[in-house]
N, C-alpha and C. Protein backbone atom coordinates (compact mmCIF):
# COMPACT_ATOMS: atom_id res chain seq x y z
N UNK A 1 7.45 -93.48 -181.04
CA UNK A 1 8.73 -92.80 -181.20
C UNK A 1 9.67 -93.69 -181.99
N UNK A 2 10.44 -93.18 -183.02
CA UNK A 2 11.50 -93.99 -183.68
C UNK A 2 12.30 -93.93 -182.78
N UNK A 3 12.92 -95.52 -182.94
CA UNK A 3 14.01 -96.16 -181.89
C UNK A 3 14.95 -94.95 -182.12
N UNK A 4 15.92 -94.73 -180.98
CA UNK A 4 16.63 -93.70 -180.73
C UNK A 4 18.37 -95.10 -180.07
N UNK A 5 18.96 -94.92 -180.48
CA UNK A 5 20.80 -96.14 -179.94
C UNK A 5 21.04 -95.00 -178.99
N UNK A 6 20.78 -95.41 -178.40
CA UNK A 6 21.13 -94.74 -176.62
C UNK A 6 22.67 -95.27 -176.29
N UNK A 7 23.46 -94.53 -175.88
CA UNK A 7 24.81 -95.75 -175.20
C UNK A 7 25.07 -95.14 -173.38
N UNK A 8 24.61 -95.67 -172.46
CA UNK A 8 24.60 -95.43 -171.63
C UNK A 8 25.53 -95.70 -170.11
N UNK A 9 26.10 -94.41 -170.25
CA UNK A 9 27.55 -94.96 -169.22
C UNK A 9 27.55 -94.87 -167.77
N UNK A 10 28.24 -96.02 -166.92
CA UNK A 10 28.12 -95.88 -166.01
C UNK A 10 29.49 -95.12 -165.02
N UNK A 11 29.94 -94.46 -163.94
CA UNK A 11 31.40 -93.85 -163.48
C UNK A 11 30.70 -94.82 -162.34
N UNK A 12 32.15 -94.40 -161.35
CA UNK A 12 32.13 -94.76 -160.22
C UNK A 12 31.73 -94.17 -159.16
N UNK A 13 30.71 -93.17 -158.73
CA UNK A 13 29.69 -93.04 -158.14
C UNK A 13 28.56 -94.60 -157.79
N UNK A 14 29.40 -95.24 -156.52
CA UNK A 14 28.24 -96.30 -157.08
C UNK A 14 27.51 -96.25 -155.95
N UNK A 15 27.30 -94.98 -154.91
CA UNK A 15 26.28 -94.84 -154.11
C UNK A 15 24.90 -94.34 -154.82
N UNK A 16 24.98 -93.98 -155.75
CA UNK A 16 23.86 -93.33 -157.11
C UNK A 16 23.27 -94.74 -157.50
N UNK A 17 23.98 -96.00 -157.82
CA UNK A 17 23.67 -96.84 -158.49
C UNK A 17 22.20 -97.47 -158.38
N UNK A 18 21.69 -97.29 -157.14
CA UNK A 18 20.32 -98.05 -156.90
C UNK A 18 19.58 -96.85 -157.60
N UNK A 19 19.45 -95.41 -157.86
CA UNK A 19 18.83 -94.57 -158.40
C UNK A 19 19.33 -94.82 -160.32
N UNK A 20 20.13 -95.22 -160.41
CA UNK A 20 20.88 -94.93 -161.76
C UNK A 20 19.93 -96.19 -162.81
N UNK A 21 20.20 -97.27 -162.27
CA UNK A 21 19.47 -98.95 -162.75
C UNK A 21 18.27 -98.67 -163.26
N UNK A 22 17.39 -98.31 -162.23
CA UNK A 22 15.70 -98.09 -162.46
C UNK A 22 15.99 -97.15 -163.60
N UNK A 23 16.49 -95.88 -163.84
CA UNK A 23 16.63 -94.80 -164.66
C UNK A 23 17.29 -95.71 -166.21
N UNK A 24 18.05 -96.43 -166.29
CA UNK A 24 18.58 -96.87 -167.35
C UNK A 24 17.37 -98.10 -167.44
N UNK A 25 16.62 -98.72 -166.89
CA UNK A 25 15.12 -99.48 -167.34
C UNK A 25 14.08 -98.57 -168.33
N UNK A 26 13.86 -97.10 -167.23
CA UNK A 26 13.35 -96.02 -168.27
C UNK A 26 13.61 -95.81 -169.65
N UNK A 27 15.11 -95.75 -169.68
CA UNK A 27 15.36 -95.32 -170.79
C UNK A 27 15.47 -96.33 -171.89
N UNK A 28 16.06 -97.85 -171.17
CA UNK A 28 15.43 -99.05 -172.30
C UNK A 28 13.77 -99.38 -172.68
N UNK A 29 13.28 -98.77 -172.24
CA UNK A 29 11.50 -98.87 -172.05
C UNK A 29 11.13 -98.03 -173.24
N UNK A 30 11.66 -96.52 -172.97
CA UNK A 30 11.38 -95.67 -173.71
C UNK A 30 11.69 -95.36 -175.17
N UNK A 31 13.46 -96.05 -175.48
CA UNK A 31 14.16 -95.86 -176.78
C UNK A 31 14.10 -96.98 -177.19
N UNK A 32 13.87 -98.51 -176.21
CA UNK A 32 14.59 -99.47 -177.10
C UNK A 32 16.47 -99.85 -177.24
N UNK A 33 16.97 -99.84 -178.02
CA UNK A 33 18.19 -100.03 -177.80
C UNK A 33 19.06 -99.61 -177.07
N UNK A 34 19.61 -99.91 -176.28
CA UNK A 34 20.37 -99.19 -174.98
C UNK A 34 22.03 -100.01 -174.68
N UNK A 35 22.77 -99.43 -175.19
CA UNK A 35 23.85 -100.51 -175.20
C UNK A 35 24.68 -100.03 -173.38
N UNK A 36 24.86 -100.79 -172.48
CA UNK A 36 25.40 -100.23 -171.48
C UNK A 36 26.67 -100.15 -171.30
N UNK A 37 27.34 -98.99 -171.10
CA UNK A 37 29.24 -98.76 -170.99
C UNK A 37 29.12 -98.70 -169.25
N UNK A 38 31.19 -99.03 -169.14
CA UNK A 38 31.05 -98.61 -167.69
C UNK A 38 32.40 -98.55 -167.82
N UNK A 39 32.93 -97.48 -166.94
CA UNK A 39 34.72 -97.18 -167.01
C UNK A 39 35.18 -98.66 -166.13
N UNK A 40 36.28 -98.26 -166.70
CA UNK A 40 37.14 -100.08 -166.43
C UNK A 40 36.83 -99.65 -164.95
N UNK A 41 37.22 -98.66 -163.83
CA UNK A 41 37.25 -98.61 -162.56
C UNK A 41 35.81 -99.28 -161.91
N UNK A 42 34.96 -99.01 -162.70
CA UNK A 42 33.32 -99.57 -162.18
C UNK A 42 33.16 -101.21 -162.58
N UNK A 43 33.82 -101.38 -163.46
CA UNK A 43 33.87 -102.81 -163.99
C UNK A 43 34.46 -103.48 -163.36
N UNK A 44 35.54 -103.26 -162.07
CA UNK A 44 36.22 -103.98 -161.67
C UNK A 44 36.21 -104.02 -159.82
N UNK A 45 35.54 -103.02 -159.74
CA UNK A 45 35.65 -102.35 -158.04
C UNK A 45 34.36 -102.65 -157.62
N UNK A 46 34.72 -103.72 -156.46
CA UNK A 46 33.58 -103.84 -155.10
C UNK A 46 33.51 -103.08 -154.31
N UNK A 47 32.49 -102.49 -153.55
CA UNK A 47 32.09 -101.49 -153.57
C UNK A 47 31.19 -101.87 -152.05
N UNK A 48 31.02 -101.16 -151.29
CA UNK A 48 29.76 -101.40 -150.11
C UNK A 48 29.00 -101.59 -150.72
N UNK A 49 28.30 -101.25 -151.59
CA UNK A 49 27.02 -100.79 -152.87
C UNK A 49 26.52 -102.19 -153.25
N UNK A 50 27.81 -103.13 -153.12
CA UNK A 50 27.61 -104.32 -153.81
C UNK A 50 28.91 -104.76 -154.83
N UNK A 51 29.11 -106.18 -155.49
CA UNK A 51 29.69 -106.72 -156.20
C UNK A 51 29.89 -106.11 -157.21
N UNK A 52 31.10 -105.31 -158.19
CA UNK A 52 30.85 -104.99 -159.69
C UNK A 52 30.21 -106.13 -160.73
N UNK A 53 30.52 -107.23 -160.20
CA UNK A 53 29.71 -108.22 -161.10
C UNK A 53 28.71 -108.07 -161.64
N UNK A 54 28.01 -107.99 -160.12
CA UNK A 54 26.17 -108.28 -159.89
C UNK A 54 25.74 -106.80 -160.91
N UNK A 55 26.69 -106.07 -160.59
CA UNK A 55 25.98 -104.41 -161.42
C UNK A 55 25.73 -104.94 -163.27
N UNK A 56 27.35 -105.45 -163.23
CA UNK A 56 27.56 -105.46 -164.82
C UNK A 56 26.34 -106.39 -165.09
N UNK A 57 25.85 -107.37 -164.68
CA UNK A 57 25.05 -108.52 -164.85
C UNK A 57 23.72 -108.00 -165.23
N UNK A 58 23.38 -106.83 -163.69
CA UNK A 58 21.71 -106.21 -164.23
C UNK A 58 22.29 -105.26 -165.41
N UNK A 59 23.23 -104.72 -165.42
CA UNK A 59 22.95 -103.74 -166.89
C UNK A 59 22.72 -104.83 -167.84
N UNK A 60 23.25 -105.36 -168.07
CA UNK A 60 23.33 -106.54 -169.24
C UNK A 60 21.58 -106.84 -169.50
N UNK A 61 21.07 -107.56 -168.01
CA UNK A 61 19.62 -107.83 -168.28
C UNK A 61 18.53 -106.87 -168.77
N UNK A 62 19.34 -105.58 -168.17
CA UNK A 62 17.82 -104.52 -168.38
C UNK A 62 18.09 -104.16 -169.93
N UNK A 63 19.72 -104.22 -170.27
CA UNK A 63 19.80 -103.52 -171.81
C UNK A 63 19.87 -105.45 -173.10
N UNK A 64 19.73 -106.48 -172.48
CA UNK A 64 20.13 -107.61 -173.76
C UNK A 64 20.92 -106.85 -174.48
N UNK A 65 22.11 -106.84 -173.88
CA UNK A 65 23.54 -106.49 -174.76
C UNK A 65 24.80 -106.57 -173.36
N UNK A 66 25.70 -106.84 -174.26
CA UNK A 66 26.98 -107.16 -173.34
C UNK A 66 27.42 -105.50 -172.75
N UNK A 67 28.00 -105.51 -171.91
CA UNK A 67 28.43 -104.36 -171.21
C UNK A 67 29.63 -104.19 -172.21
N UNK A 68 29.96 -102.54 -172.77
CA UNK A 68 31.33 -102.20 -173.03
C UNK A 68 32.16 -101.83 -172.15
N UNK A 69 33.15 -102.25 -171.84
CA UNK A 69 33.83 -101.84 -170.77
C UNK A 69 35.24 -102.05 -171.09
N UNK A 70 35.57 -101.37 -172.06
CA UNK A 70 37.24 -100.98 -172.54
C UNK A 70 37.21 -100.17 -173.39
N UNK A 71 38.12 -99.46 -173.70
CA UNK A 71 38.63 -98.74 -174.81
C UNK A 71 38.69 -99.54 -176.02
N UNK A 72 39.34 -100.62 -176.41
CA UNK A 72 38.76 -101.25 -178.10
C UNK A 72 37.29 -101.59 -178.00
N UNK A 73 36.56 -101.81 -176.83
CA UNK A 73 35.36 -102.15 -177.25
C UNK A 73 34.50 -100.98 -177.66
N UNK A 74 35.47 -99.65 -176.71
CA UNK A 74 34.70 -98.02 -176.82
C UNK A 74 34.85 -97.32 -178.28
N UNK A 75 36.27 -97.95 -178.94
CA UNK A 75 36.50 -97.51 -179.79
C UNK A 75 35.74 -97.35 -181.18
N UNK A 76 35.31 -98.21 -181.73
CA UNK A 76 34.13 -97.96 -182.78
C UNK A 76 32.54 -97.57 -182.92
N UNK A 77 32.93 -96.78 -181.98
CA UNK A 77 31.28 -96.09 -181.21
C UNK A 77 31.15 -94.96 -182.56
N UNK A 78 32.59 -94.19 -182.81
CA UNK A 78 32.75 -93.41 -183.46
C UNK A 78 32.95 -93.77 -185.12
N UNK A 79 33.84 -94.39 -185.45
CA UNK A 79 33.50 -94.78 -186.87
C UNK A 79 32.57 -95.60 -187.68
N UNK A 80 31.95 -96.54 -186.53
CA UNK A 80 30.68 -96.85 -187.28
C UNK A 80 29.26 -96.23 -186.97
N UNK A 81 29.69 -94.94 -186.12
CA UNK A 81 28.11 -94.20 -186.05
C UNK A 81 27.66 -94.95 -185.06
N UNK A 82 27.82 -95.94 -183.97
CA UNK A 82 27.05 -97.05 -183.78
C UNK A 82 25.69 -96.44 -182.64
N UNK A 83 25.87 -94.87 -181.70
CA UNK A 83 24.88 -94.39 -181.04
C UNK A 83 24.84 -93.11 -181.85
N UNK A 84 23.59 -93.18 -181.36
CA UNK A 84 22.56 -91.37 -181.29
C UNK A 84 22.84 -90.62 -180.29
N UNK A 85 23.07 -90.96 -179.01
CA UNK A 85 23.05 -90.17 -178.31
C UNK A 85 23.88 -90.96 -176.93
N UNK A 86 24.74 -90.25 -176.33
CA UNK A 86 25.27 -90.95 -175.38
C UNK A 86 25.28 -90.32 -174.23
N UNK A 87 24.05 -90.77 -173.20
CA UNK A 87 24.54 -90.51 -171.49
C UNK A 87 25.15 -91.39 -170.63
N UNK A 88 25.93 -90.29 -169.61
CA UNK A 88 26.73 -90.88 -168.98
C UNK A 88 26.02 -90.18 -167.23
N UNK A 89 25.57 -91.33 -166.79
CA UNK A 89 25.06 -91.54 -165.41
C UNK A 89 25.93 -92.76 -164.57
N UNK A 90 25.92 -92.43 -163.86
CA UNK A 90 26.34 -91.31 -162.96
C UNK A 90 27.81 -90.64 -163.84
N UNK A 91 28.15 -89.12 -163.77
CA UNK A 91 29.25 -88.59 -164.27
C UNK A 91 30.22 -88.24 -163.06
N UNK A 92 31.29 -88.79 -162.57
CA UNK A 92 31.62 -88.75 -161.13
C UNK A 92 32.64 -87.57 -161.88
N UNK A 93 33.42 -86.28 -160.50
CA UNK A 93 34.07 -85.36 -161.04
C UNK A 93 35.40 -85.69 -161.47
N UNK A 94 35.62 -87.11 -161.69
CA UNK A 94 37.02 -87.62 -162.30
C UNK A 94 36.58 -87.57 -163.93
N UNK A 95 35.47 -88.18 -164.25
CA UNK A 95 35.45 -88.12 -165.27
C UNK A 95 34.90 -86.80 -165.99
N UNK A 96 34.15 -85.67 -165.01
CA UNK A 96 34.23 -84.73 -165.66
C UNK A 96 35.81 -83.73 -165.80
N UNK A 97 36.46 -83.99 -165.22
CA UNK A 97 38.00 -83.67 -165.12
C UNK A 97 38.35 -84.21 -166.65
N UNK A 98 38.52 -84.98 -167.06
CA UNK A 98 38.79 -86.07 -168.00
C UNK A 98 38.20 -85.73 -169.37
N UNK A 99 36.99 -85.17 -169.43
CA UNK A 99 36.19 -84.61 -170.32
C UNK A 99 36.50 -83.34 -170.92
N UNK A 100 36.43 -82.19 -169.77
CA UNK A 100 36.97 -81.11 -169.99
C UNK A 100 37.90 -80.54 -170.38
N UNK A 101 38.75 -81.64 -170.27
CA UNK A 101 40.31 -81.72 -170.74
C UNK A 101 41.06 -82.83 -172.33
N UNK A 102 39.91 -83.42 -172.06
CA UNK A 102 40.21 -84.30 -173.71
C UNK A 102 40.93 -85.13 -173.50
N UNK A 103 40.53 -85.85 -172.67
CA UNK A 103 41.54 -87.29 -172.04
C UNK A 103 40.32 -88.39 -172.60
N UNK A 104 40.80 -89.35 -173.56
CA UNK A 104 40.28 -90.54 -173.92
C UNK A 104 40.65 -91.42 -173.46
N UNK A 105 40.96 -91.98 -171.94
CA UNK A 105 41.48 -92.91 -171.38
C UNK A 105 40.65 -94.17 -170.25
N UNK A 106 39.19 -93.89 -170.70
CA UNK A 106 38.60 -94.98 -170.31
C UNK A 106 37.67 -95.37 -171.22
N UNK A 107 37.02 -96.42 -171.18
CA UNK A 107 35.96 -96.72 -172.01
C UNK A 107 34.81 -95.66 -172.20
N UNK A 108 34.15 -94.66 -170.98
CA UNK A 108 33.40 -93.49 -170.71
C UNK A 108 33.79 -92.88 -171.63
N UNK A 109 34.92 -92.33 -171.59
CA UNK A 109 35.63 -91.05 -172.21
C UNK A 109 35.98 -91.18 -173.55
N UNK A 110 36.26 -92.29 -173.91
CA UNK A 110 36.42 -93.13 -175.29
C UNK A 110 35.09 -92.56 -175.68
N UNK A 111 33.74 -92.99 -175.37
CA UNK A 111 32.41 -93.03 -175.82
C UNK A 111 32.56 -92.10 -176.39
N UNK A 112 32.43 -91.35 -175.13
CA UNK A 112 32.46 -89.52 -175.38
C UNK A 112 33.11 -88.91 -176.71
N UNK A 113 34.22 -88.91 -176.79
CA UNK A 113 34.98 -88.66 -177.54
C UNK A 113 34.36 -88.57 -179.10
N UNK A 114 34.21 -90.27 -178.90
CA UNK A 114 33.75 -90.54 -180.38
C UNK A 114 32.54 -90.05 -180.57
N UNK A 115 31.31 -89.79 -179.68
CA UNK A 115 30.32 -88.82 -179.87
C UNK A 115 30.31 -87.90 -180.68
N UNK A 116 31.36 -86.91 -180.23
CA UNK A 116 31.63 -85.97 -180.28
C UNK A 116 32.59 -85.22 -181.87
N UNK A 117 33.44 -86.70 -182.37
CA UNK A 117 34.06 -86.85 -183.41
C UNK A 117 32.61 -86.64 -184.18
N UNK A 118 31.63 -87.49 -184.02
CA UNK A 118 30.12 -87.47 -184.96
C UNK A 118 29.53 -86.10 -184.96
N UNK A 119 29.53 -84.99 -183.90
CA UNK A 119 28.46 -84.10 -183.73
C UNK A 119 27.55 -84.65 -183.08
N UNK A 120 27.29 -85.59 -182.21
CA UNK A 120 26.19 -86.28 -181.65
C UNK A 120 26.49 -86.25 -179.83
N UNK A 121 25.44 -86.08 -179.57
CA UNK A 121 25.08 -85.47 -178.32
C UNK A 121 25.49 -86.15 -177.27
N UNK A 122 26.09 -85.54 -176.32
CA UNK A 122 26.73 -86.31 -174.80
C UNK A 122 25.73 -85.63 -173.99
N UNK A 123 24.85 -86.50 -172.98
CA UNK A 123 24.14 -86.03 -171.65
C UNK A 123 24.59 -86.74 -170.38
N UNK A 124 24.87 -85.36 -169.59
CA UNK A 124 25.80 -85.86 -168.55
C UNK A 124 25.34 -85.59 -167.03
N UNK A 125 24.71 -86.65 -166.79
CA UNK A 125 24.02 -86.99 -165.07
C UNK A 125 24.92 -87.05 -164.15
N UNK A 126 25.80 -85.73 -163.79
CA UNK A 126 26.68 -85.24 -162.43
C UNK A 126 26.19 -85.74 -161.20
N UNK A 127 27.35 -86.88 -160.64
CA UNK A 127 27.29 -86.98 -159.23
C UNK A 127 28.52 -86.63 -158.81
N UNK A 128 28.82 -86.04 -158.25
CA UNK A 128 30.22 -85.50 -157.57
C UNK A 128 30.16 -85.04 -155.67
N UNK A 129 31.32 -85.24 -154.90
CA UNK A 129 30.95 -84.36 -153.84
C UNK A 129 31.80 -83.08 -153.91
N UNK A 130 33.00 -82.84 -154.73
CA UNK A 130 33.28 -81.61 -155.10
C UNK A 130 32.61 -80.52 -156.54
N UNK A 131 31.35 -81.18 -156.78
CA UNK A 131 30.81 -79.89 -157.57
C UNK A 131 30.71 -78.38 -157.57
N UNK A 132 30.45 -78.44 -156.66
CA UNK A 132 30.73 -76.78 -156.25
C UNK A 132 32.39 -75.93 -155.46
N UNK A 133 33.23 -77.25 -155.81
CA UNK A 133 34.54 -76.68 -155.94
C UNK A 133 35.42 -77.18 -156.67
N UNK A 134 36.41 -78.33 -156.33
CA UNK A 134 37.32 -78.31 -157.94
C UNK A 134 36.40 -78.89 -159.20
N UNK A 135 35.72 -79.75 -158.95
CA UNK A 135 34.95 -79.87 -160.21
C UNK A 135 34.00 -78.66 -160.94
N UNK A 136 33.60 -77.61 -160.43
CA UNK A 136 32.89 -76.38 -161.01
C UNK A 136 33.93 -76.09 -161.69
N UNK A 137 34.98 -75.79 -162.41
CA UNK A 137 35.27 -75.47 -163.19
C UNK A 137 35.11 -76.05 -164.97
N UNK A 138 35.10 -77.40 -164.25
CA UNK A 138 35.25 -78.72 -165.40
C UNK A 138 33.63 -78.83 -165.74
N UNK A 139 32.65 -78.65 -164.79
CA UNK A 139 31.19 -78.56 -165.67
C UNK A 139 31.26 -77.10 -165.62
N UNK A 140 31.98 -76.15 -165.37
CA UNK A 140 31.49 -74.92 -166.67
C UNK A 140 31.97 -74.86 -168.04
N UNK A 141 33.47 -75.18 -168.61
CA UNK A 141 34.01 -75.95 -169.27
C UNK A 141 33.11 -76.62 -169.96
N UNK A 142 32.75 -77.46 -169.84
CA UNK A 142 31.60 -78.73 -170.12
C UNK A 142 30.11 -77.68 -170.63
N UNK A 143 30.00 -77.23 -169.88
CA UNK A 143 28.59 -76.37 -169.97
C UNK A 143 28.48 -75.78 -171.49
N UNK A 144 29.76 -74.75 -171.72
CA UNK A 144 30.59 -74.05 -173.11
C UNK A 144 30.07 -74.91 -174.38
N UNK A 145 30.63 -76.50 -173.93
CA UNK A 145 30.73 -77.25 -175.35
C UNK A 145 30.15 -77.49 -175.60
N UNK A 146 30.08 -77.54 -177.41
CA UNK A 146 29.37 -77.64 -178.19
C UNK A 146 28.94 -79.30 -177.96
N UNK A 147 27.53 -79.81 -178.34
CA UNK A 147 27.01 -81.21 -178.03
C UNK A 147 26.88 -81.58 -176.78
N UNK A 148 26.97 -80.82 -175.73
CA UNK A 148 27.45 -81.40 -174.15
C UNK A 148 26.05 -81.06 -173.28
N UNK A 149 25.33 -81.73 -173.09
CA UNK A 149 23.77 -81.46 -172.09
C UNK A 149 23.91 -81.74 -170.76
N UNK A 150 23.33 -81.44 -170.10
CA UNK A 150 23.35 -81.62 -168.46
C UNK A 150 21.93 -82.26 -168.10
N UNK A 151 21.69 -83.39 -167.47
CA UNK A 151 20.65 -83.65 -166.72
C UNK A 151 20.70 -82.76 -165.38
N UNK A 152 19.22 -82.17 -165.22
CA UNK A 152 18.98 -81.35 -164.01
C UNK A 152 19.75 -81.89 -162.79
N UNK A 153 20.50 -80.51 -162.21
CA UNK A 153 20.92 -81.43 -160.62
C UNK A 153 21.08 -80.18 -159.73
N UNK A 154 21.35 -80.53 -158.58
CA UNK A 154 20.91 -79.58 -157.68
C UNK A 154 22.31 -80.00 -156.42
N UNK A 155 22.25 -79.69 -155.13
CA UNK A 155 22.57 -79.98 -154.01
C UNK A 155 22.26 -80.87 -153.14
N UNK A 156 22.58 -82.13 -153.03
CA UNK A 156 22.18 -83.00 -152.37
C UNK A 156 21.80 -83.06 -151.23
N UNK A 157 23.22 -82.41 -150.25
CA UNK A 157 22.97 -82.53 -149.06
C UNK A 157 23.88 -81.03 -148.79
N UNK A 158 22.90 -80.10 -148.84
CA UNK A 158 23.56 -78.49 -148.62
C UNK A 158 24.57 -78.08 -147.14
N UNK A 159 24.13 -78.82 -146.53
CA UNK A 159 24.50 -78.65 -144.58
C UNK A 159 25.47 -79.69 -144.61
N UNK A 160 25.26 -80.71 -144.72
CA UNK A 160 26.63 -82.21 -144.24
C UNK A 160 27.60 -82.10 -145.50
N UNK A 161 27.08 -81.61 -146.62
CA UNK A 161 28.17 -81.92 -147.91
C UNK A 161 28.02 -80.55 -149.02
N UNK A 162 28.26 -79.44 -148.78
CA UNK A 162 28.16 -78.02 -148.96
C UNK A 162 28.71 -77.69 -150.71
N UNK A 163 29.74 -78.83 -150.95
CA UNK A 163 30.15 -78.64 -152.26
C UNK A 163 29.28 -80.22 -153.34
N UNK A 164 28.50 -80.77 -152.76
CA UNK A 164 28.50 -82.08 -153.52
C UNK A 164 27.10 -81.48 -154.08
N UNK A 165 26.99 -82.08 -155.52
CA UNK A 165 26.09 -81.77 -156.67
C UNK A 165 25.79 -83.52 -157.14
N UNK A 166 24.35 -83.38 -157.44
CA UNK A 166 23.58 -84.80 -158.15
C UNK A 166 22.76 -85.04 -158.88
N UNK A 167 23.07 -84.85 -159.70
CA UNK A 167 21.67 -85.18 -161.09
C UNK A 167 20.67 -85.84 -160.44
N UNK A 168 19.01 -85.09 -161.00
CA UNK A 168 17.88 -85.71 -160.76
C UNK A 168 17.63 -86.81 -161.65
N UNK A 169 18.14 -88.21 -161.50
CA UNK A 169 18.63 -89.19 -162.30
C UNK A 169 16.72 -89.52 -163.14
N UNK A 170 15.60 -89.11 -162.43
CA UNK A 170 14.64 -89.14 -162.81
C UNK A 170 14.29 -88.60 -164.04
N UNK A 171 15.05 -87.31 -164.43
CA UNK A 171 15.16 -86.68 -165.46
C UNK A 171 16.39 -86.44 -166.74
N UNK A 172 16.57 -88.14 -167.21
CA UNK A 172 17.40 -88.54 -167.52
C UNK A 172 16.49 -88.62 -169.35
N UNK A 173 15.63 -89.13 -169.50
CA UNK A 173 14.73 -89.32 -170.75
C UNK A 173 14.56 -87.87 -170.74
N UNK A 174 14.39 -87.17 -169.65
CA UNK A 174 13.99 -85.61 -170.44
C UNK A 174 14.67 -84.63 -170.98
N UNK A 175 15.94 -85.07 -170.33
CA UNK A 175 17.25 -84.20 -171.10
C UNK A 175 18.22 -84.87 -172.18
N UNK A 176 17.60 -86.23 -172.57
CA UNK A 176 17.88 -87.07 -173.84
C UNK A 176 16.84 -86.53 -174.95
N UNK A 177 15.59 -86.63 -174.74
CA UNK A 177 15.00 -85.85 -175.82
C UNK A 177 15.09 -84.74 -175.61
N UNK A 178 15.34 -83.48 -174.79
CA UNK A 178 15.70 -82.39 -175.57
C UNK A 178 17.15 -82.08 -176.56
N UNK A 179 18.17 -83.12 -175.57
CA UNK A 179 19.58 -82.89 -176.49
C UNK A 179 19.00 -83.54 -177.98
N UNK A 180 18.50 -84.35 -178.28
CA UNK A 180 18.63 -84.96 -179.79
C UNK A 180 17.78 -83.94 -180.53
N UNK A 181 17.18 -82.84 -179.75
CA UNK A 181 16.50 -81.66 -180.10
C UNK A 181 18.00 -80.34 -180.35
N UNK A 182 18.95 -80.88 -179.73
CA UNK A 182 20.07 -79.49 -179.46
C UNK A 182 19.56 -78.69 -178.85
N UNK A 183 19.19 -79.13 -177.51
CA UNK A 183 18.24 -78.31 -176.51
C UNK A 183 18.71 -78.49 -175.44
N UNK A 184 19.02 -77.72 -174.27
CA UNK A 184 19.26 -78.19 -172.97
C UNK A 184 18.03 -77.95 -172.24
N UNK A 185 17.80 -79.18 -171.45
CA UNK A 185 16.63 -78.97 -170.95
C UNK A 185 16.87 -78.03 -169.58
N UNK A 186 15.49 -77.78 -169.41
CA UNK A 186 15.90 -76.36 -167.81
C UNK A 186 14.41 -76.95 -167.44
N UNK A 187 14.78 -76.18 -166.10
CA UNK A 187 16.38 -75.48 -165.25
C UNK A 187 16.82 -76.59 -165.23
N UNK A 188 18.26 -75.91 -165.70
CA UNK A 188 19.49 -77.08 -165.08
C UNK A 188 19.41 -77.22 -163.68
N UNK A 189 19.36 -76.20 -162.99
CA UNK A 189 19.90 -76.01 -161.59
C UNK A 189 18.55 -75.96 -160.73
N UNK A 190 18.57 -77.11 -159.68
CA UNK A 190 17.19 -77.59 -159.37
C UNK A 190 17.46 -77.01 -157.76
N UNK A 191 15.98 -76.93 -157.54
CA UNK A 191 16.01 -76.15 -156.02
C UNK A 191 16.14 -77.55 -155.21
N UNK A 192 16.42 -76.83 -153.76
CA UNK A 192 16.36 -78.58 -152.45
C UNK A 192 15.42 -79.64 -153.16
N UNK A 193 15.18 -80.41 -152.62
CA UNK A 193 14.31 -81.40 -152.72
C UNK A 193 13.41 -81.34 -151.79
């Protein structure tokens, strides 16, 4: 496969994170260049999950490249072309709020943006626990736009958490090569587990 510039973002969902890591190894395995982003809030917030350090540290190792994690560093994503394709795992429903609305105010959304200035593809691995209420509006929104892919996700926990939605972070390479196809991969919408 020709190398594919992946730019791969991280939100603050960082109960996802032990599923998210292994998935961003995949995808450096598979494309090769993988530059890793993370909104300033993930860059800076300890977490039960663990240290933001220790996170920024393994992205760094699994991708050999410095973490972006600001807006001037997000900023020339777009005028020098610098990705092909940009997912954002975990997509927590702040930043799909943020998206839907055209707010460039983190390094994530920066990415995005400038993606999007290119015509070049955003895939977006939803973890939220309001998916199926205030955030359903912002991934249907999202759903509409033009360049905007969804990694498969489903209901996490239907009985204890009735509105929360989670990308099958496993199927993160499969809805990267269909978007650089202008394809959404299906079903979006995945049965229980």
């Amino acid at each position: 496969m020709e190398q594919v510039r992946v730019g791969f973002a991280f939100c603050g969902s960082f109960c996802t994170y032990g599923e998210v890591l292994p998935a961003l190894e995949r995808a450096r395995a598979r494309y090769g260049a993988v530059t890793p982003i993370v909104s300033e809030k993930s860059a800076e917030t300890d977490s039960r999950f663990g240290p933001a350090h220790e996170f920024l540290r393994e992205m760094e190792r699994i991708c050999d490249r410095r973490v972006i994690d600001s807006i001037p560093k997000a900023e020339p994503i777009g005028p020098q072309k610098l990705l092909d394709v940009l997912v954002i795992a975990p997509c927590t429903g702040s930043t799909l709020a943020r998206l839907a609305n055209g707010f460039s105010d983190t390094a994530v959304t920066m990415a995005a943006k400038a993606m999007w200035r290119n015509g070049r593809p955003v895939v977006i691995a939803v973890s939220t626990n309001d998916g199926l209420a205030a955030s359903a509006k912002n991934i249907g929104v999202l759903m509409d736009k033009k360049h905007v892919f969804f990694v498969p996700y489903r209901q996490d926990d239907p009985v204890g958490k009735p509105t929360s939605l989670v990308a099958d972070f496993t199927r993160i390479n499969d809805a990267v090569d269909a978007a650089l196809k202008g394809e959404q991969v299906q079903p979006v919408l995945l049965g229980p587990r």
